[in-house]
C-alpha atoms as a PDB file:
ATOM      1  CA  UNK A   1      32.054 -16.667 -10.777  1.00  0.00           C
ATOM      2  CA  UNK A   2      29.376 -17.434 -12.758  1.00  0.00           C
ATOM      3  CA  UNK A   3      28.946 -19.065 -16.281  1.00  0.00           C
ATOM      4  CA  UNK A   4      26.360 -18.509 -18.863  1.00  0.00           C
ATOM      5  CA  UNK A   5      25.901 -18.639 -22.365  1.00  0.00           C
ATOM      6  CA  UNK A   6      27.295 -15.035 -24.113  1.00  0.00           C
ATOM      7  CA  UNK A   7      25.458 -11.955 -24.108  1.00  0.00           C
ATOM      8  CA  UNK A   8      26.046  -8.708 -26.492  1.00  0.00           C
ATOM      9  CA  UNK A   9      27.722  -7.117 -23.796  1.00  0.00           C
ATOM     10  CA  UNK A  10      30.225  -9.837 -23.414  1.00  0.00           C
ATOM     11  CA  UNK A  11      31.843  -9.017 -27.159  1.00  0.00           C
ATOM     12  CA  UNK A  12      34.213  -6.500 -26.869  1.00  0.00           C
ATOM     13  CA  UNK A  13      35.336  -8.211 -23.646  1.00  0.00           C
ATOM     14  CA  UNK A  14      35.574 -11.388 -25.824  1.00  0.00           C
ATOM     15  CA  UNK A  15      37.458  -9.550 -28.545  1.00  0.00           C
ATOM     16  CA  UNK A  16      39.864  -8.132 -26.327  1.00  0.00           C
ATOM     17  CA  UNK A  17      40.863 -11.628 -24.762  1.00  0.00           C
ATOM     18  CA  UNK A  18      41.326 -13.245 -28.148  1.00  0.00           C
ATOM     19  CA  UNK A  19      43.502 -10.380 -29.197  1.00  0.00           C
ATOM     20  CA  UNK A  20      45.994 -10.822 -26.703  1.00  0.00           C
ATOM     21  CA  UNK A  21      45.807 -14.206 -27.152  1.00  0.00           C
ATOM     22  CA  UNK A  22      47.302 -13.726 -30.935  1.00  0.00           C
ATOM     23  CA  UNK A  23      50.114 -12.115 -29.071  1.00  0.00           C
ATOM     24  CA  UNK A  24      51.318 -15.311 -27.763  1.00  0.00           C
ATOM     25  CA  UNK A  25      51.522 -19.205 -29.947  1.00  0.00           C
ATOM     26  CA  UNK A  26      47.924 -20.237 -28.072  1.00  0.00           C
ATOM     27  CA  UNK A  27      46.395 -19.214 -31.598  1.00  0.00           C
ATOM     28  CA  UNK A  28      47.800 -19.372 -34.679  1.00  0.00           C
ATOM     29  CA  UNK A  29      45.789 -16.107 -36.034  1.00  0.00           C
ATOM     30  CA  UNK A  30      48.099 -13.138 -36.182  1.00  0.00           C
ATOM     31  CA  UNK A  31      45.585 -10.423 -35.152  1.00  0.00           C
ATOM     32  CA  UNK A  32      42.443 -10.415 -33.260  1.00  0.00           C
ATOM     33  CA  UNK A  33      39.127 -10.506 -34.993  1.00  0.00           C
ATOM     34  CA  UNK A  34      36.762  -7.341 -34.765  1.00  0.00           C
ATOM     35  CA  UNK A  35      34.386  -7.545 -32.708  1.00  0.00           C
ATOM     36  CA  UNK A  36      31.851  -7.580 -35.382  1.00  0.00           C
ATOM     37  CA  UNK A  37      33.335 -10.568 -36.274  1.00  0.00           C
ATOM     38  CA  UNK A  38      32.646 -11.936 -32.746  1.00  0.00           C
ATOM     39  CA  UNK A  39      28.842 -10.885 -32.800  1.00  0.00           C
ATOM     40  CA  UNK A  40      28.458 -12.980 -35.894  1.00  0.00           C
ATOM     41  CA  UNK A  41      30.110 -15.726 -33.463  1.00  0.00           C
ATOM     42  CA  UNK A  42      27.370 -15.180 -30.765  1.00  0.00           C
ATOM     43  CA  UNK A  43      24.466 -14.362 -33.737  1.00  0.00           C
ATOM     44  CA  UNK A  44      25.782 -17.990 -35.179  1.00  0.00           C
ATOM     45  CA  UNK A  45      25.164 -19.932 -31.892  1.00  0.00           C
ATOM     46  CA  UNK A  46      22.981 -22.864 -32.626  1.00  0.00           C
ATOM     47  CA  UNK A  47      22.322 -25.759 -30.043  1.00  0.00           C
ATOM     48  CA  UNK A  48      21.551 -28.097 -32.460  1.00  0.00           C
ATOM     49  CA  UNK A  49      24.641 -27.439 -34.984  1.00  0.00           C
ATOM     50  CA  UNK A  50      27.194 -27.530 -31.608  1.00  0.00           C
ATOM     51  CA  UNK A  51      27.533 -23.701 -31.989  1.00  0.00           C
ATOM     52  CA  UNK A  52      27.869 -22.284 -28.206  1.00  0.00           C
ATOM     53  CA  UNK A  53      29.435 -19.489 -26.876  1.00  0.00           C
ATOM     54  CA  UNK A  54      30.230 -19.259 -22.996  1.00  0.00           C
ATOM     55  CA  UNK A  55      31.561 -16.679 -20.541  1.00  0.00           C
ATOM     56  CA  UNK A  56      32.903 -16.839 -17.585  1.00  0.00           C
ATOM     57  CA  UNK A  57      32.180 -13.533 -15.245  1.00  0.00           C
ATOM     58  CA  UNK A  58      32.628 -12.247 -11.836  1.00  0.00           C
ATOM     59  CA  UNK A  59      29.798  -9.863 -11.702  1.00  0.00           C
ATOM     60  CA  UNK A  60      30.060  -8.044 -15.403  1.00  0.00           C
ATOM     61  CA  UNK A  61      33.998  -8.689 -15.837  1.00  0.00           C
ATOM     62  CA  UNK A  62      34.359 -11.226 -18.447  1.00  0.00           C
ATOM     63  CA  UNK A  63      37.157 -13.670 -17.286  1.00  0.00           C
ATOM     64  CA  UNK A  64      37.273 -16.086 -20.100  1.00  0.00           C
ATOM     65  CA  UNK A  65      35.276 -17.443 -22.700  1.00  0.00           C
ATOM     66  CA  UNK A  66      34.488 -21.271 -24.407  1.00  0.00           C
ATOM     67  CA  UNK A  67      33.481 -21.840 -27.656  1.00  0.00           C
ATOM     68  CA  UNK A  68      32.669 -24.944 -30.067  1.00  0.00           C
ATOM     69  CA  UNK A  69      31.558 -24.793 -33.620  1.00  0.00           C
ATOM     70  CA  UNK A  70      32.019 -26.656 -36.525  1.00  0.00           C
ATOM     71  CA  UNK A  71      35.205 -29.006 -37.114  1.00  0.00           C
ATOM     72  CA  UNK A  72      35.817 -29.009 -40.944  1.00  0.00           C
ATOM     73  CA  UNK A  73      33.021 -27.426 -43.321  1.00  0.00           C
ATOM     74  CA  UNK A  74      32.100 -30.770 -45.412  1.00  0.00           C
ATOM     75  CA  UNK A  75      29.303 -32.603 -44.104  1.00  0.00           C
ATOM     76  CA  UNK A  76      30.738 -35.859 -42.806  1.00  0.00           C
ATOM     77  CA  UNK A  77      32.299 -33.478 -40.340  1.00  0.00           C
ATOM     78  CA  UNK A  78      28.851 -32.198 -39.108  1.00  0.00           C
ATOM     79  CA  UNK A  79      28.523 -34.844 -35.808  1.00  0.00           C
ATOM     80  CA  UNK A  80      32.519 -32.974 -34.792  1.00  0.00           C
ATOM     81  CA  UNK A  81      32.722 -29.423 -33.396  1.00  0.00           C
ATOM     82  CA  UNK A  82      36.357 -28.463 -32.455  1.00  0.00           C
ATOM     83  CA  UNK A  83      36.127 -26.418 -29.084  1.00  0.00           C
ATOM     84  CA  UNK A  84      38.395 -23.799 -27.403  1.00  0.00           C
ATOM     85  CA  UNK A  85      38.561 -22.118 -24.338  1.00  0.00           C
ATOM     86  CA  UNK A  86      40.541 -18.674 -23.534  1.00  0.00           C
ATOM     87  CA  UNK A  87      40.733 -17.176 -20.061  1.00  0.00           C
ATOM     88  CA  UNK A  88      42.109 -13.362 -19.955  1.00  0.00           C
ATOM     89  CA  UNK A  89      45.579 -13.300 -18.622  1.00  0.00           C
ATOM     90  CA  UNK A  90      45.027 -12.020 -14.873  1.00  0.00           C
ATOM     91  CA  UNK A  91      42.577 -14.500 -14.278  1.00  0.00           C
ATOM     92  CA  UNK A  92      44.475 -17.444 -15.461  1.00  0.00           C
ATOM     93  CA  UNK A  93      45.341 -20.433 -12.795  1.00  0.00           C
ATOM     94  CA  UNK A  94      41.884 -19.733 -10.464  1.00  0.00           C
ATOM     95  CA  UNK A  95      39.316 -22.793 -12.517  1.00  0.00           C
ATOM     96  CA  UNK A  96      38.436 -19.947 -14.918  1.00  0.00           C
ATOM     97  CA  UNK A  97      38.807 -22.401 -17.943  1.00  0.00           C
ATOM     98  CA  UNK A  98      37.531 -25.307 -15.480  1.00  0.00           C
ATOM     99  CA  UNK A  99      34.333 -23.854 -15.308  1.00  0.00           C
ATOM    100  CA  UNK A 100      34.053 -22.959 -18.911  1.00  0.00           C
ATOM    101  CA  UNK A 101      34.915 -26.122 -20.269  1.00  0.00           C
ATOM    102  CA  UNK A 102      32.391 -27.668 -17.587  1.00  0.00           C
ATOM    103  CA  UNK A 103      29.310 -26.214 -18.681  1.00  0.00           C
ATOM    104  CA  UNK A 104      30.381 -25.909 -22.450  1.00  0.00           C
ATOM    105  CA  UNK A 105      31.136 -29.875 -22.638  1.00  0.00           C
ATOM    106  CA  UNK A 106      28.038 -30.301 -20.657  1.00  0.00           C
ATOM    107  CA  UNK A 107      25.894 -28.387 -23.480  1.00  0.00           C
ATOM    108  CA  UNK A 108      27.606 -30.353 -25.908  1.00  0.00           C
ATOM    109  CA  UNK A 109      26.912 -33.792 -24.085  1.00  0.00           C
ATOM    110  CA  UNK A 110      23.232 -32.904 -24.243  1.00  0.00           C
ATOM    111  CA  UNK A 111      23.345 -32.099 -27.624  1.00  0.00           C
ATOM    112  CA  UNK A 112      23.261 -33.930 -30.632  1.00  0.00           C
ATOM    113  CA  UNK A 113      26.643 -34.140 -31.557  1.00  0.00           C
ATOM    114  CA  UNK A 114      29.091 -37.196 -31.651  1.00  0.00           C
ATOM    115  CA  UNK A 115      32.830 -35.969 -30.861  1.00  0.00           C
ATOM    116  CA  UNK A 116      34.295 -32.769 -29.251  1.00  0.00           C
ATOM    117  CA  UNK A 117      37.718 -31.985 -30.816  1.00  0.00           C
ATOM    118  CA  UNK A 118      40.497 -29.433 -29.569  1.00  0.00           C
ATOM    119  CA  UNK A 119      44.455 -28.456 -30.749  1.00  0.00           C
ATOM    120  CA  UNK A 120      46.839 -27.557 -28.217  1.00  0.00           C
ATOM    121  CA  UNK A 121      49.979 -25.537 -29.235  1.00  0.00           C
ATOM    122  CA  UNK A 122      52.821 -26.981 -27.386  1.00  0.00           C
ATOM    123  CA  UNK A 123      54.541 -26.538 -24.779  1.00  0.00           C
ATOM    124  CA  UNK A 124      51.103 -25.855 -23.118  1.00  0.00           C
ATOM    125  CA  UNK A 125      50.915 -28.259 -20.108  1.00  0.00           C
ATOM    126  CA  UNK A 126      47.961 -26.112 -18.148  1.00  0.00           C
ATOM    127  CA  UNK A 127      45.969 -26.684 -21.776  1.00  0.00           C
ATOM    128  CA  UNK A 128      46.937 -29.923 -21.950  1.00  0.00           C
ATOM    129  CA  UNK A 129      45.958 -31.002 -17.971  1.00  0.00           C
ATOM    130  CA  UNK A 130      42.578 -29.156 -18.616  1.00  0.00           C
ATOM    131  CA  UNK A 131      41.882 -30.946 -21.692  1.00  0.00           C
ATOM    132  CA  UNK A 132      42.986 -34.123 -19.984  1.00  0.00           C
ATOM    133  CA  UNK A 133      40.948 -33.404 -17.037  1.00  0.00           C
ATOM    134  CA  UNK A 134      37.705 -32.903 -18.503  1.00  0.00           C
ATOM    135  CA  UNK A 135      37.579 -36.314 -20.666  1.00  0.00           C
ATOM    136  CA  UNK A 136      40.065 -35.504 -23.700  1.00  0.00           C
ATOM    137  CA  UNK A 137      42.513 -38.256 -24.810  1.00  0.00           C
ATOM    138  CA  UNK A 138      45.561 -37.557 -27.230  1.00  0.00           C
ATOM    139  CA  UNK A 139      45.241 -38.252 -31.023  1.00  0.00           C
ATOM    140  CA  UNK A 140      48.507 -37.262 -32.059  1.00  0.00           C
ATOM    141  CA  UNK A 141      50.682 -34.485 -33.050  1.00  0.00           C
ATOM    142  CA  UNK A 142      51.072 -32.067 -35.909  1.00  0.00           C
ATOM    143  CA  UNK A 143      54.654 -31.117 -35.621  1.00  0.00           C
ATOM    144  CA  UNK A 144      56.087 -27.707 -37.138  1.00  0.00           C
ATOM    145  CA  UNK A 145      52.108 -27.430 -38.200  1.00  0.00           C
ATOM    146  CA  UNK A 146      52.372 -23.631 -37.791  1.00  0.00           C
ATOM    147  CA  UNK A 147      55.007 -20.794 -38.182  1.00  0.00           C
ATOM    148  CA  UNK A 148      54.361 -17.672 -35.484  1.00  0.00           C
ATOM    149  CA  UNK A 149      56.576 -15.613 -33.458  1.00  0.00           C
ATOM    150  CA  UNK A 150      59.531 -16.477 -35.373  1.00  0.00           C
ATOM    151  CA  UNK A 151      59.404 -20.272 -35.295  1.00  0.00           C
ATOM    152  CA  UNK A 152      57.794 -23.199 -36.264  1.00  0.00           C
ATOM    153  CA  UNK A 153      54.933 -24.571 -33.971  1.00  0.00           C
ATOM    154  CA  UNK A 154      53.719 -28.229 -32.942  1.00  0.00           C
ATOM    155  CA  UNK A 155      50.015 -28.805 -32.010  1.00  0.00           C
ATOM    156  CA  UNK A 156      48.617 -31.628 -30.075  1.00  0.00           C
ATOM    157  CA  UNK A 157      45.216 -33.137 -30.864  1.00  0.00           C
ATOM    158  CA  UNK A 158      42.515 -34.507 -28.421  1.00  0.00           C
ATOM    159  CA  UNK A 159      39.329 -35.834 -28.582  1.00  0.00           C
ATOM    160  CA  UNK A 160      36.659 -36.271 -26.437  1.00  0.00           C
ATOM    161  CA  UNK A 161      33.252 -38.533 -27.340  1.00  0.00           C
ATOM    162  CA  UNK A 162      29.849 -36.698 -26.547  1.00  0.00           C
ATOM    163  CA  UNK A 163      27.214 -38.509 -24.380  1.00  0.00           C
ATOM    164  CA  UNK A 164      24.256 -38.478 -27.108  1.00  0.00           C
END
């Protein structure tokens, strides 16, 4: 397995794992985004803003993907990115999201941003011991926060300082 920052080729791969992710609570968008949407994603990428986009691949199979960007669009916020990291279903449980949170939070520590922020929808315990294990402590809870699948949803916050 390797892991790289995101090509072109990687989109529709990308795509396809965030769509099925909106199947399930993970994500509180209903739908996928097209992957137009997720080229303007990769086009966006910016180093020194905290914008990355990873992938995680076993030759030219995309397993999973990592992301940061920004945290809240007013510009106190702009030392915060919020990060997330989706690993296609068959691939889950094998350090897929290890890796990808690995070199993503190493990026970030190089970078010039302050705090790494992430929201796990609960129950997610293999989100939550990956978050844990790579640095993240808990903030707090939103509870009933979002409404999907029928239900209400909670969502656990953690944050993680940056090395700057």
């Amino acid at each position: 397995m390797t892991v790289e920052d995101a090509r072109p080729e990687d989109v529709p791969a990308i795509a396809a794992i965030y769509a099925a992710a909106t199947l399930t609570p993970a994500t509180f968008d209903l739908e996928g985004h097209p992957v137009a949407w997720w080229q303007e994603v990769l086009d966006a990428s910016d180093p020194a803003s905290g914008r990355h986009l990873f992938t995680a691949r076993d030759g030219e199979q995309v397993l999973g993907y990592a992301r940061s960007g920004h945290h809240r669009a007013k510009p106190a916020y702009d030392t915060t990115c919020e990060t997330s990291v989706y690993v296609a279903v068959e691939h889950r449980g094998r350090g897929v999201g290890d890796a990808l949170y690995a070199a993503l939070l190493g990026r970030l520590d190089a970078g010039p941003l302050r705090l790494a922020v992430a929201g796990v929808t609960l129950p997610n315990p293999a989100s939550e011991r990956l978050h844990l294990a790579h640095g993240f402590t808990e903030v707090g809870v939103f509870h009933s926060v979002g409404f999907k699948l029928g239900r209400p949803w909670d969502v656990r916050w953690f944050q993680r300082p940056l090395a700057r």
